[in-house]
Protein backbone atom coordinates (compact mmCIF):
# COMPACT_ATOMS: atom_id res chain seq x y z
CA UNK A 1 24.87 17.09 -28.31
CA UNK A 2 21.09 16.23 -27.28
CA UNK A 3 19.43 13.53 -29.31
CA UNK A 4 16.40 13.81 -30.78
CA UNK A 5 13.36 11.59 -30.13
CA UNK A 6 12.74 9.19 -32.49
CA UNK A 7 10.20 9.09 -34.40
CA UNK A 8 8.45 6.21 -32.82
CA UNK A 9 9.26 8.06 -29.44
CA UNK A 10 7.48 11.52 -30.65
CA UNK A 11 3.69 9.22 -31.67
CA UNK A 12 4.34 6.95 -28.53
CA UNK A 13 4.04 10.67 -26.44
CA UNK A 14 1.08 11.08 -28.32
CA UNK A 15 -0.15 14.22 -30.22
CA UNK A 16 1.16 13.02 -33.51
CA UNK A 17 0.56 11.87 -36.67
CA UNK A 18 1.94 11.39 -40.34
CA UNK A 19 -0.39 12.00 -42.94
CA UNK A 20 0.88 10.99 -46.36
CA UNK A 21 1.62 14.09 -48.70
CA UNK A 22 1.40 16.38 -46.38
CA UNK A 23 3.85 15.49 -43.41
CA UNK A 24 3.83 14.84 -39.51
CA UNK A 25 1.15 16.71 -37.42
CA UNK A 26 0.18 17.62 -33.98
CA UNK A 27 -3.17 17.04 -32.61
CA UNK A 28 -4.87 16.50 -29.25
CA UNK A 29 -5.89 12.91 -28.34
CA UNK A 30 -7.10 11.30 -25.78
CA UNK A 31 -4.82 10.46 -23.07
CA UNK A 32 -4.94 6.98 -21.12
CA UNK A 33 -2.69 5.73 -18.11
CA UNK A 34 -2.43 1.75 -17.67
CA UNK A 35 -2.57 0.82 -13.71
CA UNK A 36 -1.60 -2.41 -12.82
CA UNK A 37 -1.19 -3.60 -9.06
CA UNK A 38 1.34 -6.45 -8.72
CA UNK A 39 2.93 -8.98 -6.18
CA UNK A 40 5.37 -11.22 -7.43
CA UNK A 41 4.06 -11.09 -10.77
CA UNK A 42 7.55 -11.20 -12.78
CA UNK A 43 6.93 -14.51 -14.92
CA UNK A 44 4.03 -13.45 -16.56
CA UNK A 45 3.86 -9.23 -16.57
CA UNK A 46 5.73 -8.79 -19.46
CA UNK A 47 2.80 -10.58 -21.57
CA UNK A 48 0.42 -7.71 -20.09
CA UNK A 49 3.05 -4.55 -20.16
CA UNK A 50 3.95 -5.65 -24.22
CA UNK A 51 0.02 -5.07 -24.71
CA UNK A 52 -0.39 -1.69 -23.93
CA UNK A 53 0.88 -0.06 -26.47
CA UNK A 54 -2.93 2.19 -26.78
CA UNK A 55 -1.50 3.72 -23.21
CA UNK A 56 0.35 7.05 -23.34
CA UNK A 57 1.94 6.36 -19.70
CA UNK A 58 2.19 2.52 -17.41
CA UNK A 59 1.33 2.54 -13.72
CA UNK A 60 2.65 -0.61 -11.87
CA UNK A 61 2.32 -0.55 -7.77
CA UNK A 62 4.24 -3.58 -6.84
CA UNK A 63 3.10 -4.98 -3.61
CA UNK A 64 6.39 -5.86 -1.83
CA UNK A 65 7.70 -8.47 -4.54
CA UNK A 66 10.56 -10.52 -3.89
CA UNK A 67 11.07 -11.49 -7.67
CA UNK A 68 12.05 -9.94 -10.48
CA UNK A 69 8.47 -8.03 -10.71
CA UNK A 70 9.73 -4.32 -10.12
CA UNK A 71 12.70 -4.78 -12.63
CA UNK A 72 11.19 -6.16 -16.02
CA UNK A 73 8.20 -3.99 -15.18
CA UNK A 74 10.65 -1.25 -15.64
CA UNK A 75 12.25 -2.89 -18.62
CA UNK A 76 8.83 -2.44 -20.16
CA UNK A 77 9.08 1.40 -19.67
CA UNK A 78 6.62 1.66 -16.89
CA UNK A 79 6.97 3.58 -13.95
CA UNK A 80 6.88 1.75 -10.70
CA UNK A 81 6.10 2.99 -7.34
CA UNK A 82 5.10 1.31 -4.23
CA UNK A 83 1.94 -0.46 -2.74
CA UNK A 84 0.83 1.26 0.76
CA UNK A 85 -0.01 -1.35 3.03
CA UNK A 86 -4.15 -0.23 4.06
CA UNK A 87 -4.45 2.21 1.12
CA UNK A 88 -7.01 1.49 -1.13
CA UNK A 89 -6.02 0.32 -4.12
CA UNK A 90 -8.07 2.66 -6.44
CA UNK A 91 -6.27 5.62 -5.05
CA UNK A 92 -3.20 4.97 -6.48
CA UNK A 93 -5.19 6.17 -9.60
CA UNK A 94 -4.37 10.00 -8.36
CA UNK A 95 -0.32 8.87 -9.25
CA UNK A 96 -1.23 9.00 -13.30
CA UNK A 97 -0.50 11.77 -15.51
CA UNK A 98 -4.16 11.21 -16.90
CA UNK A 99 -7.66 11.26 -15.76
CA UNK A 100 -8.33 7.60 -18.35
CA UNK A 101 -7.18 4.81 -16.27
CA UNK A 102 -7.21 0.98 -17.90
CA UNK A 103 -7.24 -1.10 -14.82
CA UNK A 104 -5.84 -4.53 -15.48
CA UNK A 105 -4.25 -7.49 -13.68
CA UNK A 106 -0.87 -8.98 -14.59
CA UNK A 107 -2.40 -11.98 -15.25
CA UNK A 108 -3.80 -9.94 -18.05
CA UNK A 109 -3.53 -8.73 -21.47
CA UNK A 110 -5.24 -6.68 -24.50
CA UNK A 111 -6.15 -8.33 -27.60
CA UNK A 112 -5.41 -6.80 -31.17
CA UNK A 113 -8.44 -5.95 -31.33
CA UNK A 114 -9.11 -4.36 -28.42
CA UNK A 115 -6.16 -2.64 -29.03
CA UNK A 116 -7.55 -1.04 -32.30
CA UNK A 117 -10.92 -0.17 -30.73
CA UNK A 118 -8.56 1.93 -28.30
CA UNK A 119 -6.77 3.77 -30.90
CA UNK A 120 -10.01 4.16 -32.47
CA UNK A 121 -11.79 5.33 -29.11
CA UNK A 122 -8.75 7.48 -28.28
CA UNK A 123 -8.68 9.42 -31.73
CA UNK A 124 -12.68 9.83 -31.81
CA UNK A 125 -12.40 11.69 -28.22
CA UNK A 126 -11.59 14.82 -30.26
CA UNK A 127 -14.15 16.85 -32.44
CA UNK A 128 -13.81 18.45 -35.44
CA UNK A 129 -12.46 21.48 -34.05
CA UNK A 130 -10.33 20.09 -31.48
CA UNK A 131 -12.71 19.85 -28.39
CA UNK A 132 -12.78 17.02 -26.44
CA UNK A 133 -16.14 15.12 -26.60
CA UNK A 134 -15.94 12.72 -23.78
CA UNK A 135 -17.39 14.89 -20.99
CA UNK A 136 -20.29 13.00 -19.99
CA UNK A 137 -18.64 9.69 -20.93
CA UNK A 138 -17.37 7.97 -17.39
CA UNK A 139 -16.48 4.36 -18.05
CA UNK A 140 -15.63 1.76 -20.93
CA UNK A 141 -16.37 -2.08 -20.55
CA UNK A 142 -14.38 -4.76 -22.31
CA UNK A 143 -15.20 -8.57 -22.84
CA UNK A 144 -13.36 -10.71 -20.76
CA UNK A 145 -12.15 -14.36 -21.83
CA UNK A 146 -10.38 -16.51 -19.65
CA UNK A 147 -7.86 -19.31 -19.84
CA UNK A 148 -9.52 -22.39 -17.92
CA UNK A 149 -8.33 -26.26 -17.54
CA UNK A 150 -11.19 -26.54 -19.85
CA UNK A 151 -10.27 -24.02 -22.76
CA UNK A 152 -11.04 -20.21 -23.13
CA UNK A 153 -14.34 -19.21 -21.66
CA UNK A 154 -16.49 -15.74 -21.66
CA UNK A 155 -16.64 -14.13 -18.29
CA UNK A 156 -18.86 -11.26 -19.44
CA UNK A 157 -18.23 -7.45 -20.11
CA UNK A 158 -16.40 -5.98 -16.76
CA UNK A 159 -15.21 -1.91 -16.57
CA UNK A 160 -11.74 -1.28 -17.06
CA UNK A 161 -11.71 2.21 -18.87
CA UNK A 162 -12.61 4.73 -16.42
CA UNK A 163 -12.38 8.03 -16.04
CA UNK A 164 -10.53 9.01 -12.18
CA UNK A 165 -12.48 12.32 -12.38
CA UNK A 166 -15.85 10.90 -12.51
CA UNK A 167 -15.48 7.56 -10.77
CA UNK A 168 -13.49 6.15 -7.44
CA UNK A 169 -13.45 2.27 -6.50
CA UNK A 170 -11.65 0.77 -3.72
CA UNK A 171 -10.32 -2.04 -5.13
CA UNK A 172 -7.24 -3.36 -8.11
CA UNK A 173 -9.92 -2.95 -10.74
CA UNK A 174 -13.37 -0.61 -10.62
CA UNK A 175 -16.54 -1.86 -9.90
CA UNK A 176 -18.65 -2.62 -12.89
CA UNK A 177 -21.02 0.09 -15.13
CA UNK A 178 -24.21 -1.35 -16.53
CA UNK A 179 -24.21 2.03 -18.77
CA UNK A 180 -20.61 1.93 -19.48
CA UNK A 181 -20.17 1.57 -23.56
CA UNK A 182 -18.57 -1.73 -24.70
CA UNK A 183 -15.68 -1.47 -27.34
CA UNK A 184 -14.98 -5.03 -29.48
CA UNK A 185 -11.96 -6.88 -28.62
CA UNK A 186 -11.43 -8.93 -25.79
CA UNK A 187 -9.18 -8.12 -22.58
CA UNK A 188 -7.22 -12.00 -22.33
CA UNK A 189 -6.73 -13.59 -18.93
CA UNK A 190 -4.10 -16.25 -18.58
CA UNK A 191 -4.04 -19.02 -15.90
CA UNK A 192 -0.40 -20.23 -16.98
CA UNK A 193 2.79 -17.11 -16.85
């Protein structure tokens, strides 16, 4: 006999929702694909994988690691397929099951509160009648903060949130979008695993 999906399983696939009184529901959201390029990144991916929980589907292209990189980044549910040696990075974007892509290094994480102006982003996409909204929209900045010797310090708004139909970069992360809107929250970057 098949098991069903939880129930946890069925809102992680995205599409539903439990209203109180009146039951679980189905409605179009939208969709966004974490892509994260590592190499030997296994003490400290975890931290960035566990804060993703906004993303409907995780993208790691390991870069030939000899740790344990490939293996807890499947132990965190993502899918994992190999770097190309003289591919640009940013086409690995075209291996996603979505057209969002959240670009971030392992040395990286979401805050709470960037994770709730995802959710919030994500469930504003769709109108009232169910049409998605987000045609003209191509990119999404975050504040950066950084770990330093010194303490946390701002490194500015940089692009992570793009959308693979309407922008290509060559690089791990895109280039950055002076028009691109800025959602509250910080994206975290750690010196230390």
């Amino acid at each position: 006999m098949m098991k069903s999906p939880t129930r946890e399983a069925q809102f992680r696939a995205g599409g539903i929702t439990e209203v109180p009184g009146r039951g679980i529901h189905r409605f179009n959201m939208a969709k966004i694909t974490a892509l994260l390029h590592t190499h030997n990144d296994g003490a400290r991916i975890g931290r960035a994988l566990e804060s993703l929980r906004a993303c409907d589907e995780i993208l790691v292209v390991d870069h030939d690691s000899s740790d344990d990189t490939v293996e807890r980044a499947r132990e965190h549910g993502a899918t994992v397929t190999r770097g190309v040696p003289g591919l640009n990075a940013g086409v690995h974007a075209i291996d996603a099951r979505h057209d969002w892509i959240l670009c971030l290094l392992p040395t990286e994480a979401v805050s709470e509160a960037m994770e709730a102006s995802l959710f919030e982003w994500k469930d504003r996409q769709m109108g009232e009648e169910g049409v998605h909204e987000i045609a003209a929209q191509i990119s999404i900045a975050f504040p950066v903060r950084a770990e330093t010797a010194k303490g946390w310090q701002e490194l500015g708004t940089h692009t992570r949130l793009v959308n693979r139909k309407q922008i290509r970069w060559r690089g791990r992360l895109p280039h950055d979008d002076s028009g691109a809107e800025v959602l509250p929250g910080h994206l975290w970057r750690f010196s230390k695993p």
